[in-house]
PDB file of N, CA and C in Angstrom:
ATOM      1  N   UNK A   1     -98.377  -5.943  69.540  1.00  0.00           N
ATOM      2  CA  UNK A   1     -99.203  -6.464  70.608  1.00  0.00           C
ATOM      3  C   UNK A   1     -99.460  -7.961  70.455  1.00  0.00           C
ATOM      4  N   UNK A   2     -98.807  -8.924  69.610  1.00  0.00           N
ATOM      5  CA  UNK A   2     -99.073  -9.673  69.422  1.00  0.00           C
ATOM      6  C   UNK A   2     -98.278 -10.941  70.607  1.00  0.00           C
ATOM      7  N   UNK A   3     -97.161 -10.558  71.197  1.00  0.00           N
ATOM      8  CA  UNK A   3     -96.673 -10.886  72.188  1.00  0.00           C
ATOM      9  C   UNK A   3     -97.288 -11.442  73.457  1.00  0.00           C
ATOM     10  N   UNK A   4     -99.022 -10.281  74.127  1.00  0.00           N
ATOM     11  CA  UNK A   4     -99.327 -10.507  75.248  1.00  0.00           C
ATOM     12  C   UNK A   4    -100.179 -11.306  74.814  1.00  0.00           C
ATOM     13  N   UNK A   5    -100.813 -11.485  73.814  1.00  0.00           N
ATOM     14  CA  UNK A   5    -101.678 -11.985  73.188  1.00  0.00           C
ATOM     15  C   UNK A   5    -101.562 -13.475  72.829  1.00  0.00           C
ATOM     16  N   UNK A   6    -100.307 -13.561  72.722  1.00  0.00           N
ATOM     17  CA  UNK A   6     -99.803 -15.406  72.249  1.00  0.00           C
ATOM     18  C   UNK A   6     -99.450 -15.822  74.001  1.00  0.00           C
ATOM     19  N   UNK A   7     -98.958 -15.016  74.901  1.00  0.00           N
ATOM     20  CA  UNK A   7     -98.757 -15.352  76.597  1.00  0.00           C
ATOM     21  C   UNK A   7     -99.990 -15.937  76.796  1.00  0.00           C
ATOM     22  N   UNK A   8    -101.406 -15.234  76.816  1.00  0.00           N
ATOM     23  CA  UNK A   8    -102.695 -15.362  77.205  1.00  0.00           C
ATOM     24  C   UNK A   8    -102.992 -17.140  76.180  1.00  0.00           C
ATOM     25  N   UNK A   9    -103.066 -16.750  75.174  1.00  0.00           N
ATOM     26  CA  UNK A   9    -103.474 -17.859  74.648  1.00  0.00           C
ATOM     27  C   UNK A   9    -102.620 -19.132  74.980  1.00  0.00           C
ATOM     28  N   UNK A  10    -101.247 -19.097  75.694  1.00  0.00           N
ATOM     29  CA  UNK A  10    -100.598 -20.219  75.583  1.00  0.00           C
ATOM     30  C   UNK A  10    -100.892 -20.584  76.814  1.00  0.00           C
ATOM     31  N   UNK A  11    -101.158 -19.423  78.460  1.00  0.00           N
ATOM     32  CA  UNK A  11    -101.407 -19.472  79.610  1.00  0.00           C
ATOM     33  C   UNK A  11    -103.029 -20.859  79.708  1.00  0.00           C
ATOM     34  N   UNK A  12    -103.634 -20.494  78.505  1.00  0.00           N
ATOM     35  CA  UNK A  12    -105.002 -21.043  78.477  1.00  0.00           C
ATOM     36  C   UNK A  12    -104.846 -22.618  78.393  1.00  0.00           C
ATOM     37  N   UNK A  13    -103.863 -22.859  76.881  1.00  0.00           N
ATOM     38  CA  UNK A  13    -103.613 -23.892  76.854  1.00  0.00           C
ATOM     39  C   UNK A  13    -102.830 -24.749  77.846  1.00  0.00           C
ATOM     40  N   UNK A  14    -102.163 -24.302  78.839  1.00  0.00           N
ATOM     41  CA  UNK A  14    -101.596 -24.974  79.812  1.00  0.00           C
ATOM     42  C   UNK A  14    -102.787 -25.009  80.423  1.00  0.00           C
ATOM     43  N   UNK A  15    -104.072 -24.268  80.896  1.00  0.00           N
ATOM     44  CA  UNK A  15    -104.539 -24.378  82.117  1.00  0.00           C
ATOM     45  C   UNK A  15    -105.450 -25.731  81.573  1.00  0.00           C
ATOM     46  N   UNK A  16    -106.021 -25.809  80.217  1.00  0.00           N
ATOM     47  CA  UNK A  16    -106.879 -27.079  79.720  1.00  0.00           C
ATOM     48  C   UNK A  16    -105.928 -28.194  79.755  1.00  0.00           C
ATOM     49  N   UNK A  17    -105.361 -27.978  79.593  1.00  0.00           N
ATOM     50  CA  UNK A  17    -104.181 -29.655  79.304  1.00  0.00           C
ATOM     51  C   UNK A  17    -103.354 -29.990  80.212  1.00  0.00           C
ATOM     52  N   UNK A  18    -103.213 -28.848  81.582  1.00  0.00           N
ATOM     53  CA  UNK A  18    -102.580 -29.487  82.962  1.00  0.00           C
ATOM     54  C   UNK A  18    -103.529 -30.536  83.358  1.00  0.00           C
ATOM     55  N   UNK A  19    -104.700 -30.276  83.948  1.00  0.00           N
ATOM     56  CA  UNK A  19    -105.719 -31.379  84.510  1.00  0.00           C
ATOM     57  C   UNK A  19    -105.597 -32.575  84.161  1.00  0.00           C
ATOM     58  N   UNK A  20    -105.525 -32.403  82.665  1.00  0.00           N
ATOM     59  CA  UNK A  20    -105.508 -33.834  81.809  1.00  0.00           C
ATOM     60  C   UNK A  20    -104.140 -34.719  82.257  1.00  0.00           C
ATOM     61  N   UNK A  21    -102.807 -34.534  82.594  1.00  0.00           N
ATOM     62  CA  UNK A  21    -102.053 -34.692  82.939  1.00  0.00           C
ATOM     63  C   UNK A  21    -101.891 -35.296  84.236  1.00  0.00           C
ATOM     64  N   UNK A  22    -102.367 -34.409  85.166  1.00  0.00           N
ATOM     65  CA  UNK A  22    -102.663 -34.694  87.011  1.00  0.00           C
ATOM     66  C   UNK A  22    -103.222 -35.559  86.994  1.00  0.00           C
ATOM     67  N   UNK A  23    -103.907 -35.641  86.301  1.00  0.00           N
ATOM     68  CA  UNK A  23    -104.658 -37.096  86.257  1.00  0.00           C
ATOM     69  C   UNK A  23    -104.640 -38.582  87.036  1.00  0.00           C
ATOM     70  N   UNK A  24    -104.307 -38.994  88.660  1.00  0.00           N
ATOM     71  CA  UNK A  24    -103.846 -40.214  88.359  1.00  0.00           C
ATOM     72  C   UNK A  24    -103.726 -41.690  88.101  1.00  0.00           C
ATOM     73  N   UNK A  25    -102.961 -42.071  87.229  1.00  0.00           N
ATOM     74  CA  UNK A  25    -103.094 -43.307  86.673  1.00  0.00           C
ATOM     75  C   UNK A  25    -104.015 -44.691  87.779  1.00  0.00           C
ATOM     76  N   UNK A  26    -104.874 -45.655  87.242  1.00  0.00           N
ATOM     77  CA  UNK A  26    -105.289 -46.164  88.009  1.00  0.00           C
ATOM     78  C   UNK A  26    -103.945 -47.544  88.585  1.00  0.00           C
ATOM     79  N   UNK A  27    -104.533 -47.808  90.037  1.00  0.00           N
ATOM     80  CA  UNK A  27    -102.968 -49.359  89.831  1.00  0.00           C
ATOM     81  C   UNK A  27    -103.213 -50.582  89.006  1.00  0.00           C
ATOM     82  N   UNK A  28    -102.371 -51.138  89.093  1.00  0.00           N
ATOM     83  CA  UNK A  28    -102.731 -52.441  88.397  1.00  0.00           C
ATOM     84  C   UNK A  28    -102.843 -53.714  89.274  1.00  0.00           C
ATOM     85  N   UNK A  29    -103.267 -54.460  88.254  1.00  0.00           N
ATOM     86  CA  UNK A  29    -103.646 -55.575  89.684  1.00  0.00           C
ATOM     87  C   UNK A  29    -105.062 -56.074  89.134  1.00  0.00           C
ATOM     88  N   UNK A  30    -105.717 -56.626  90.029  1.00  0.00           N
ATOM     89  CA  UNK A  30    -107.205 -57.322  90.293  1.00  0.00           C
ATOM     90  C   UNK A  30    -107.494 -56.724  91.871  1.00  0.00           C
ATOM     91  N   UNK A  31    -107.621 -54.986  91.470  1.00  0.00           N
ATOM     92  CA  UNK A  31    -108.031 -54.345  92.376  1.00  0.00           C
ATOM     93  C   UNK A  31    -109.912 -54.419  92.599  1.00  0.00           C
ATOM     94  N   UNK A  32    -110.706 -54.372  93.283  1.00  0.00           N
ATOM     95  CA  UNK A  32    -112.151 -53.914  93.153  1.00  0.00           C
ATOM     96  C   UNK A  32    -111.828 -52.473  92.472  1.00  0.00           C
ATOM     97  N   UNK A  33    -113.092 -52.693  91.750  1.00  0.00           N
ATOM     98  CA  UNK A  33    -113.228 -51.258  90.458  1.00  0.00           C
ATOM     99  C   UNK A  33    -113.704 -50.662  91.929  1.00  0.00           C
ATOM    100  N   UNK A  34    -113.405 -49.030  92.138  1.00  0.00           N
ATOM    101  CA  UNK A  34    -114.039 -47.989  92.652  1.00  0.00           C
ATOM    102  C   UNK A  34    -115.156 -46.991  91.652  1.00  0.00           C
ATOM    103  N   UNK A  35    -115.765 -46.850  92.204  1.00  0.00           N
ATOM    104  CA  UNK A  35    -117.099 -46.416  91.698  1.00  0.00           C
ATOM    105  C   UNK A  35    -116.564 -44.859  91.809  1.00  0.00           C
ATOM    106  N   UNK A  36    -116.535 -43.804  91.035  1.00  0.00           N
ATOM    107  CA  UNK A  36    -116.305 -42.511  90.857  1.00  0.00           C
ATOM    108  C   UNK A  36    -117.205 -41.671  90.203  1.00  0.00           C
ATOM    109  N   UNK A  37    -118.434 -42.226  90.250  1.00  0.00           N
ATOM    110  CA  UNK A  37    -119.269 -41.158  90.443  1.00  0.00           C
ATOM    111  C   UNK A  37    -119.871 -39.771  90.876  1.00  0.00           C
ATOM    112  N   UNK A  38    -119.469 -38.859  90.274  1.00  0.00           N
ATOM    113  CA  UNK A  38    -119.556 -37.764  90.942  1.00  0.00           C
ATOM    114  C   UNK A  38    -121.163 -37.376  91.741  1.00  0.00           C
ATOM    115  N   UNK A  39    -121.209 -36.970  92.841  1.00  0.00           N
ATOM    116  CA  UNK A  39    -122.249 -36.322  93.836  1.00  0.00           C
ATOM    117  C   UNK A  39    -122.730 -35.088  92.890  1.00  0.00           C
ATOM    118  N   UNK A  40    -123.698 -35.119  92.963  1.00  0.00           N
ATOM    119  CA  UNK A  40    -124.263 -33.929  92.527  1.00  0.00           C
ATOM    120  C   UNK A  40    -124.250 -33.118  93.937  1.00  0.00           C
ATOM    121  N   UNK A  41    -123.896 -31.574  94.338  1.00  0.00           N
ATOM    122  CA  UNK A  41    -124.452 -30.706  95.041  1.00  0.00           C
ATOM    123  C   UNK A  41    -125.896 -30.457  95.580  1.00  0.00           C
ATOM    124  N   UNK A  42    -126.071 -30.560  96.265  1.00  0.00           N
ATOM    125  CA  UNK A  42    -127.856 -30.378  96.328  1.00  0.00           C
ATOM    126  C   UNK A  42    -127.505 -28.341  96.374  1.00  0.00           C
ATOM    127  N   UNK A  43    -128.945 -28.034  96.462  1.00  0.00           N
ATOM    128  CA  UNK A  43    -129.390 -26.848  96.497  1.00  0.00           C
ATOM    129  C   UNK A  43    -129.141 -25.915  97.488  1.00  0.00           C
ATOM    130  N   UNK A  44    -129.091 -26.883  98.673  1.00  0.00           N
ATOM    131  CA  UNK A  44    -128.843 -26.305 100.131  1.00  0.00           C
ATOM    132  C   UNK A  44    -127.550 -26.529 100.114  1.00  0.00           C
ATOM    133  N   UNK A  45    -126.409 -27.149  99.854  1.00  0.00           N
ATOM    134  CA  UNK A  45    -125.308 -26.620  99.983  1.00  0.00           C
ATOM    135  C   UNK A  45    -124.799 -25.832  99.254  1.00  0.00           C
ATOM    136  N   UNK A  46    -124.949 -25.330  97.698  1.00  0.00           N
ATOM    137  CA  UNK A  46    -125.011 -24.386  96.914  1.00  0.00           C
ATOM    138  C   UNK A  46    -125.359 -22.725  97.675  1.00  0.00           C
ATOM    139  N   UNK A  47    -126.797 -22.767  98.179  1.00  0.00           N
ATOM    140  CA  UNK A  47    -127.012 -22.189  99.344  1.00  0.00           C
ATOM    141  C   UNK A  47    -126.020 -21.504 100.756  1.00  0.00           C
ATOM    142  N   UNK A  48    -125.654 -22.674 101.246  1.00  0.00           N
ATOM    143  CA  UNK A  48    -124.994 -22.557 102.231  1.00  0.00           C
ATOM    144  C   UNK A  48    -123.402 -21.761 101.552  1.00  0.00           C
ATOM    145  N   UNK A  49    -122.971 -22.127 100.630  1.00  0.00           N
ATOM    146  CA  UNK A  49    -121.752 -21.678  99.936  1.00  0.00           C
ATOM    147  C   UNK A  49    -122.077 -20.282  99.352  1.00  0.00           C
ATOM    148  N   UNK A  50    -123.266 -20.187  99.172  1.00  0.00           N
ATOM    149  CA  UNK A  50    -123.177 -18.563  98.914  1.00  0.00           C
ATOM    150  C   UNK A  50    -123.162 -17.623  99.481  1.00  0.00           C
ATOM    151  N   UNK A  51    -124.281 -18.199 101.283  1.00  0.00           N
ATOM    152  CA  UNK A  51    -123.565 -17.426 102.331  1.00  0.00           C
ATOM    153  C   UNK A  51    -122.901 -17.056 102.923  1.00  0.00           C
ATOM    154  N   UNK A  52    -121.170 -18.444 102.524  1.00  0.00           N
ATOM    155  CA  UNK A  52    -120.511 -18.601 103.723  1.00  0.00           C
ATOM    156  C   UNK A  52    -119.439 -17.106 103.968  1.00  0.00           C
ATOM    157  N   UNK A  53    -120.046 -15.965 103.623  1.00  0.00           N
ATOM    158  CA  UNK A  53    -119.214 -14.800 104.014  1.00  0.00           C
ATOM    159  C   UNK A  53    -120.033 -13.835 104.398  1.00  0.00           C
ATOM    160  N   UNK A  54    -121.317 -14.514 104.728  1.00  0.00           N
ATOM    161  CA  UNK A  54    -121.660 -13.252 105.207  1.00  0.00           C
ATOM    162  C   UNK A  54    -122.202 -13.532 107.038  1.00  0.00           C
ATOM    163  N   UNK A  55    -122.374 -12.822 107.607  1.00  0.00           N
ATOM    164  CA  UNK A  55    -122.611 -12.905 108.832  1.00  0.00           C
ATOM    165  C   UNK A  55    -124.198 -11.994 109.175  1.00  0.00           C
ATOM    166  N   UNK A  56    -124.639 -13.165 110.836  1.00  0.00           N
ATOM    167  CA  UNK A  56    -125.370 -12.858 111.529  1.00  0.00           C
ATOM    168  C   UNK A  56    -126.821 -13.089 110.721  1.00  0.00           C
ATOM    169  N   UNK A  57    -127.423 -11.639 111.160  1.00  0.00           N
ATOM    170  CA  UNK A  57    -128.899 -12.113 110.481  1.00  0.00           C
ATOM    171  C   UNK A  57    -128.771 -11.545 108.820  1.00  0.00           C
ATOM    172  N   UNK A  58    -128.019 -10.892 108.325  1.00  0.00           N
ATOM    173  CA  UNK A  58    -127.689 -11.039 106.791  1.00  0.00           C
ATOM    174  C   UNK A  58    -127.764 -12.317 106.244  1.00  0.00           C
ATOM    175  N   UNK A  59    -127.160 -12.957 107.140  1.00  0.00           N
ATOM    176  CA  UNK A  59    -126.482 -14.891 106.534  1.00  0.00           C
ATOM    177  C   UNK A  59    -128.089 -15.367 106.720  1.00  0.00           C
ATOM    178  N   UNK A  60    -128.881 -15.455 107.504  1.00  0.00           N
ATOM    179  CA  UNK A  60    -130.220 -15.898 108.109  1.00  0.00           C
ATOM    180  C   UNK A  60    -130.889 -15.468 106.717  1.00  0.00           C
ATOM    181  N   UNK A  61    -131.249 -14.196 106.575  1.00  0.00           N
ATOM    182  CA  UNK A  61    -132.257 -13.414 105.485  1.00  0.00           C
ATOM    183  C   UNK A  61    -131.501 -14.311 103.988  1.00  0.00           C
ATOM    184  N   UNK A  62    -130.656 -14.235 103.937  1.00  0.00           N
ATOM    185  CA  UNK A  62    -129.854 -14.515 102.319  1.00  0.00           C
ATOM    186  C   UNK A  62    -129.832 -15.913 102.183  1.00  0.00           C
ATOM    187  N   UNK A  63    -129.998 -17.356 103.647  1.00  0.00           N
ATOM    188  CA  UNK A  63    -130.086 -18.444 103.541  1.00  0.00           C
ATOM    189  C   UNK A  63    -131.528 -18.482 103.367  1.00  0.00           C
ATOM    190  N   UNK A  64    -132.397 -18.228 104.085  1.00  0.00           N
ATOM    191  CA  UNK A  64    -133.814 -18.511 103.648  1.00  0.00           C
ATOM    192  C   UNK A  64    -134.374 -17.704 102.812  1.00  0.00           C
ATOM    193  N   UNK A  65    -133.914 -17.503 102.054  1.00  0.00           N
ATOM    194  CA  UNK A  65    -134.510 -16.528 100.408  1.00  0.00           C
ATOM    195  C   UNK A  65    -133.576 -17.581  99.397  1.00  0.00           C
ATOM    196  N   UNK A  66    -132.042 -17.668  99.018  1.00  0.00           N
ATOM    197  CA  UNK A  66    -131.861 -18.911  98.603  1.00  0.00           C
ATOM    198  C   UNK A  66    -132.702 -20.238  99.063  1.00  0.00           C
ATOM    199  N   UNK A  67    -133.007 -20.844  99.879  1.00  0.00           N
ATOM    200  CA  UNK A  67    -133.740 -21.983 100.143  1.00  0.00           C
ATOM    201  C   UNK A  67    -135.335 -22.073  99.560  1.00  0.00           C
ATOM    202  N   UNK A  68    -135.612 -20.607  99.638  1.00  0.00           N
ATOM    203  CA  UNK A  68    -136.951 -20.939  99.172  1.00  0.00           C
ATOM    204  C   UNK A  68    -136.922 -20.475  97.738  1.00  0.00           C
ATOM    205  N   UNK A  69    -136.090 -19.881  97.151  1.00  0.00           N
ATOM    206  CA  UNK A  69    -135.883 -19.939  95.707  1.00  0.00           C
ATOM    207  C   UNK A  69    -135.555 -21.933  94.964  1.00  0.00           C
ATOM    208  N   UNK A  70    -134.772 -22.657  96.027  1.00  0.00           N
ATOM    209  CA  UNK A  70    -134.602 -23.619  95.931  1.00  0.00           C
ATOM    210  C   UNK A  70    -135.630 -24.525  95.772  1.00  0.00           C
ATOM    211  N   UNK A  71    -136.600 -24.175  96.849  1.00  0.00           N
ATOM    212  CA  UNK A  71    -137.775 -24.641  96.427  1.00  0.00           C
ATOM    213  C   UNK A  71    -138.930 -24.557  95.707  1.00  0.00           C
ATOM    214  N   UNK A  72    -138.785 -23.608  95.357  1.00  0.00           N
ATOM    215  CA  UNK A  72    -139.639 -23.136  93.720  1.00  0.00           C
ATOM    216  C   UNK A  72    -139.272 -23.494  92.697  1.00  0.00           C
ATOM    217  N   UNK A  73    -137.427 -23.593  92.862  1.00  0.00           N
ATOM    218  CA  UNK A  73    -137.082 -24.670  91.900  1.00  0.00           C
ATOM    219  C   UNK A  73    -136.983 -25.827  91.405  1.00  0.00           C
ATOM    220  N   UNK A  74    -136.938 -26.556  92.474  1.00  0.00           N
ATOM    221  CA  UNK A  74    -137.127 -28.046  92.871  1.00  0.00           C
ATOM    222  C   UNK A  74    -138.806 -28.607  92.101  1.00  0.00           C
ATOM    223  N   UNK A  75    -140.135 -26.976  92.759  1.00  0.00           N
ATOM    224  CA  UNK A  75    -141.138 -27.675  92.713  1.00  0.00           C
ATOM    225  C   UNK A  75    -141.528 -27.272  90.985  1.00  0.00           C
ATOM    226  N   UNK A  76    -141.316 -26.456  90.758  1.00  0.00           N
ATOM    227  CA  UNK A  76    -141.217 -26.286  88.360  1.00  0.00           C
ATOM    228  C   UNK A  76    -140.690 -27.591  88.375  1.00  0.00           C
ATOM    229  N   UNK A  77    -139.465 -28.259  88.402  1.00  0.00           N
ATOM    230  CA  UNK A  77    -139.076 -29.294  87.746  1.00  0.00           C
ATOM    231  C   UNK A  77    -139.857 -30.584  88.149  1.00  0.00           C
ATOM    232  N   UNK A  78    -140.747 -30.813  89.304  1.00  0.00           N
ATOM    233  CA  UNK A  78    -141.455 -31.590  89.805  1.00  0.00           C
ATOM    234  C   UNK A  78    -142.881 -31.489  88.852  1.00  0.00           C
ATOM    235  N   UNK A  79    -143.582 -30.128  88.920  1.00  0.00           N
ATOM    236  CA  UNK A  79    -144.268 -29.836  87.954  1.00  0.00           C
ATOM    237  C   UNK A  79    -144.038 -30.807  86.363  1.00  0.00           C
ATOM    238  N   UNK A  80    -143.139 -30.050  86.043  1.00  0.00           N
ATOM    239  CA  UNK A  80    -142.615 -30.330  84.434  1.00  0.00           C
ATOM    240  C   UNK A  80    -142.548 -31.888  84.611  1.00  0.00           C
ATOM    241  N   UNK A  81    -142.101 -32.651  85.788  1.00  0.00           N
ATOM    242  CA  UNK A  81    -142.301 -34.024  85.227  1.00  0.00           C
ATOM    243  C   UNK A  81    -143.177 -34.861  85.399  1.00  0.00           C
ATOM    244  N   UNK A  82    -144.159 -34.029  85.836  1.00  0.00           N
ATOM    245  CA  UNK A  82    -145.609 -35.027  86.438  1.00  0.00           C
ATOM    246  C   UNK A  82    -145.265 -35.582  87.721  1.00  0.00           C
ATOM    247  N   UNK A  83    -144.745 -35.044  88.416  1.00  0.00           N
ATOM    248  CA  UNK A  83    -144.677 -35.797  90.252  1.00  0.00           C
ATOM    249  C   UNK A  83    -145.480 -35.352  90.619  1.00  0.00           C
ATOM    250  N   UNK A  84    -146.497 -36.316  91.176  1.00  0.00           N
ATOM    251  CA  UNK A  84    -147.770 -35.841  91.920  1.00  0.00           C
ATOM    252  C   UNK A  84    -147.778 -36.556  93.130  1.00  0.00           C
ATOM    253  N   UNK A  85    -148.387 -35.650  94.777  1.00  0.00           N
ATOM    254  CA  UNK A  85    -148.818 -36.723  96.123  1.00  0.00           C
ATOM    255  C   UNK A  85    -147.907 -36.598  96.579  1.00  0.00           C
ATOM    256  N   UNK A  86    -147.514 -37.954  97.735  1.00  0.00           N
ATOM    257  CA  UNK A  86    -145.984 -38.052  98.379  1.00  0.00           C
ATOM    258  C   UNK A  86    -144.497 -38.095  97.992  1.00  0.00           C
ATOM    259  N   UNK A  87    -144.742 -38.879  96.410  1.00  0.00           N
ATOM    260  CA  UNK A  87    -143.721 -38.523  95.504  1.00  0.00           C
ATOM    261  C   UNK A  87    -142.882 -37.158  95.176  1.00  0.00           C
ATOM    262  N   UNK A  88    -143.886 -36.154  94.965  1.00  0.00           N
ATOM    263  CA  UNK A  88    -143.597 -34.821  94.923  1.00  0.00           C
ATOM    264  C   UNK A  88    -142.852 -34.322  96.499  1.00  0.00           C
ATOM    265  N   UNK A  89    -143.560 -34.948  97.271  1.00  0.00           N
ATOM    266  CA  UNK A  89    -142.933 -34.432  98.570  1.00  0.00           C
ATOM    267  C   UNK A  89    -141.329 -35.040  98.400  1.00  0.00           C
ATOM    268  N   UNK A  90    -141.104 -36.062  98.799  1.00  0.00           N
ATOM    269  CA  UNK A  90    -140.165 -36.570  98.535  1.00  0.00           C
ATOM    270  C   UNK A  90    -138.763 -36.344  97.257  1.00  0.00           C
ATOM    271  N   UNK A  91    -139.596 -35.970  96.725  1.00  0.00           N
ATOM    272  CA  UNK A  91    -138.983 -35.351  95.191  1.00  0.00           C
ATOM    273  C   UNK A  91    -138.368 -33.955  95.103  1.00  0.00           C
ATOM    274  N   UNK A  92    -139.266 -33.132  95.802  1.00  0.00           N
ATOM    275  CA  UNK A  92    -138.544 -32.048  96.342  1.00  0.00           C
ATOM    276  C   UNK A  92    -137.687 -31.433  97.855  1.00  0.00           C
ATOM    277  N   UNK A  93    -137.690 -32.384  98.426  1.00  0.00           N
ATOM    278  CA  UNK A  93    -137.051 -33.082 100.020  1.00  0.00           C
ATOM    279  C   UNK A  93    -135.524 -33.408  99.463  1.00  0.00           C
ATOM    280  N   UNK A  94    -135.948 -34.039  98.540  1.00  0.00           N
ATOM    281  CA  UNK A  94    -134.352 -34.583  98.151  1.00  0.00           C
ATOM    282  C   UNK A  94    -133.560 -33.652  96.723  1.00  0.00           C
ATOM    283  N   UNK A  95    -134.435 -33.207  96.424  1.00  0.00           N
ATOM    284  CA  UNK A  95    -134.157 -31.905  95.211  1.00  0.00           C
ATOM    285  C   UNK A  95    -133.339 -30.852  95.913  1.00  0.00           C
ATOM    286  N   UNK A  96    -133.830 -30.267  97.267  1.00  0.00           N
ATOM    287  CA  UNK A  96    -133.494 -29.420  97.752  1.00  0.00           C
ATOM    288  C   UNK A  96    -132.108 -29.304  98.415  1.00  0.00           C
ATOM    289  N   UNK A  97    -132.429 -30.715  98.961  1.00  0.00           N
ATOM    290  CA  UNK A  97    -131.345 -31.322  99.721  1.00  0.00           C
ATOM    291  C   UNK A  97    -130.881 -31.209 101.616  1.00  0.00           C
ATOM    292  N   UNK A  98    -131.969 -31.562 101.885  1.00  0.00           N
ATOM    293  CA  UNK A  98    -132.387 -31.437 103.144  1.00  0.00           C
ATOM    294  C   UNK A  98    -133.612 -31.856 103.863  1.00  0.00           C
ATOM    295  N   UNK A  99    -134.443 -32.429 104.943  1.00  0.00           N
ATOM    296  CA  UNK A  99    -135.522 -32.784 105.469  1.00  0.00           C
ATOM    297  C   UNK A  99    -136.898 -32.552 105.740  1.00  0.00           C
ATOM    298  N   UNK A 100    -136.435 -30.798 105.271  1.00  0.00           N
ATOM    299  CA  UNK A 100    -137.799 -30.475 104.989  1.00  0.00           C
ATOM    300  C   UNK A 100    -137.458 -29.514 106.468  1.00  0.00           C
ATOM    301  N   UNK A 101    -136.909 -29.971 107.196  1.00  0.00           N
ATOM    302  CA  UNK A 101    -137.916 -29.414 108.556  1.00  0.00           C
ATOM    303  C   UNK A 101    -136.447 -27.872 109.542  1.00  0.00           C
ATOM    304  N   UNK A 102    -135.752 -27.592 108.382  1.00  0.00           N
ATOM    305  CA  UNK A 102    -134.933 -27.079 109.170  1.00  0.00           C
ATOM    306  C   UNK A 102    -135.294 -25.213 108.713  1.00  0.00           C
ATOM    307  N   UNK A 103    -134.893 -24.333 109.355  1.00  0.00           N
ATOM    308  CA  UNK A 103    -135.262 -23.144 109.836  1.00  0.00           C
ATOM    309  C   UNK A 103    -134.073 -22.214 110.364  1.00  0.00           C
ATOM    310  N   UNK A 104    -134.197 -21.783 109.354  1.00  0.00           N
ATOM    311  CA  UNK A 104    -132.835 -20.814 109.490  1.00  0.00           C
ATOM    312  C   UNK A 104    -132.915 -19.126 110.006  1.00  0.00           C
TER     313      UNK A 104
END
């Protein structure tokens, strides 16, 4: 059995060390640096991606129960860092990732 066992482990090592590869090279030149910062996800699209298979008022019930789990989460970590007042509002507005005012 040692056969499927060295497939799996070698399948692995291709899948870590392809990426690294694809990679592509930057040009050369006296290009402007691009900024590649990755976006963090907010909460509500996390959200929205967990519904996106379900339909009707299932999708409705399962988006606003994620969202307001979102916001219980948003408001512990607001807690934990001392955001207090409009800050907090704001803090969890943009935690969540959305305006506050939408209704699903």
């Amino acid at each position: 059995m040692k056969l499927p066992s060295a497939a799996v482990a070698a399948s692995l090592v291709c899948l870590v060390i392809a990426p690294v590869f694809a990679q592509p090279t930057p040009p050369a030149g006296p290009a402007a640096p691009i900024s590649t910062v990755p976006v963090p996800a907010t909460k509500r699209v996390t959200c929205l991606a967990t519904t996106q298979s379900l339909k009707g008022q299932d999708k409705r019930d399962q988006m606003q129960l994620c969202m307001a789990q979102a916001r219980v989460d948003c408001l512990k970590q607001a807690i934990d860092q001392k955001v207090v007042g409009e800050p907090r509002k704001s803090f969890i507005r943009t935690c969540v990732g959305g305006d506050g005012t939408e209704q699903q």
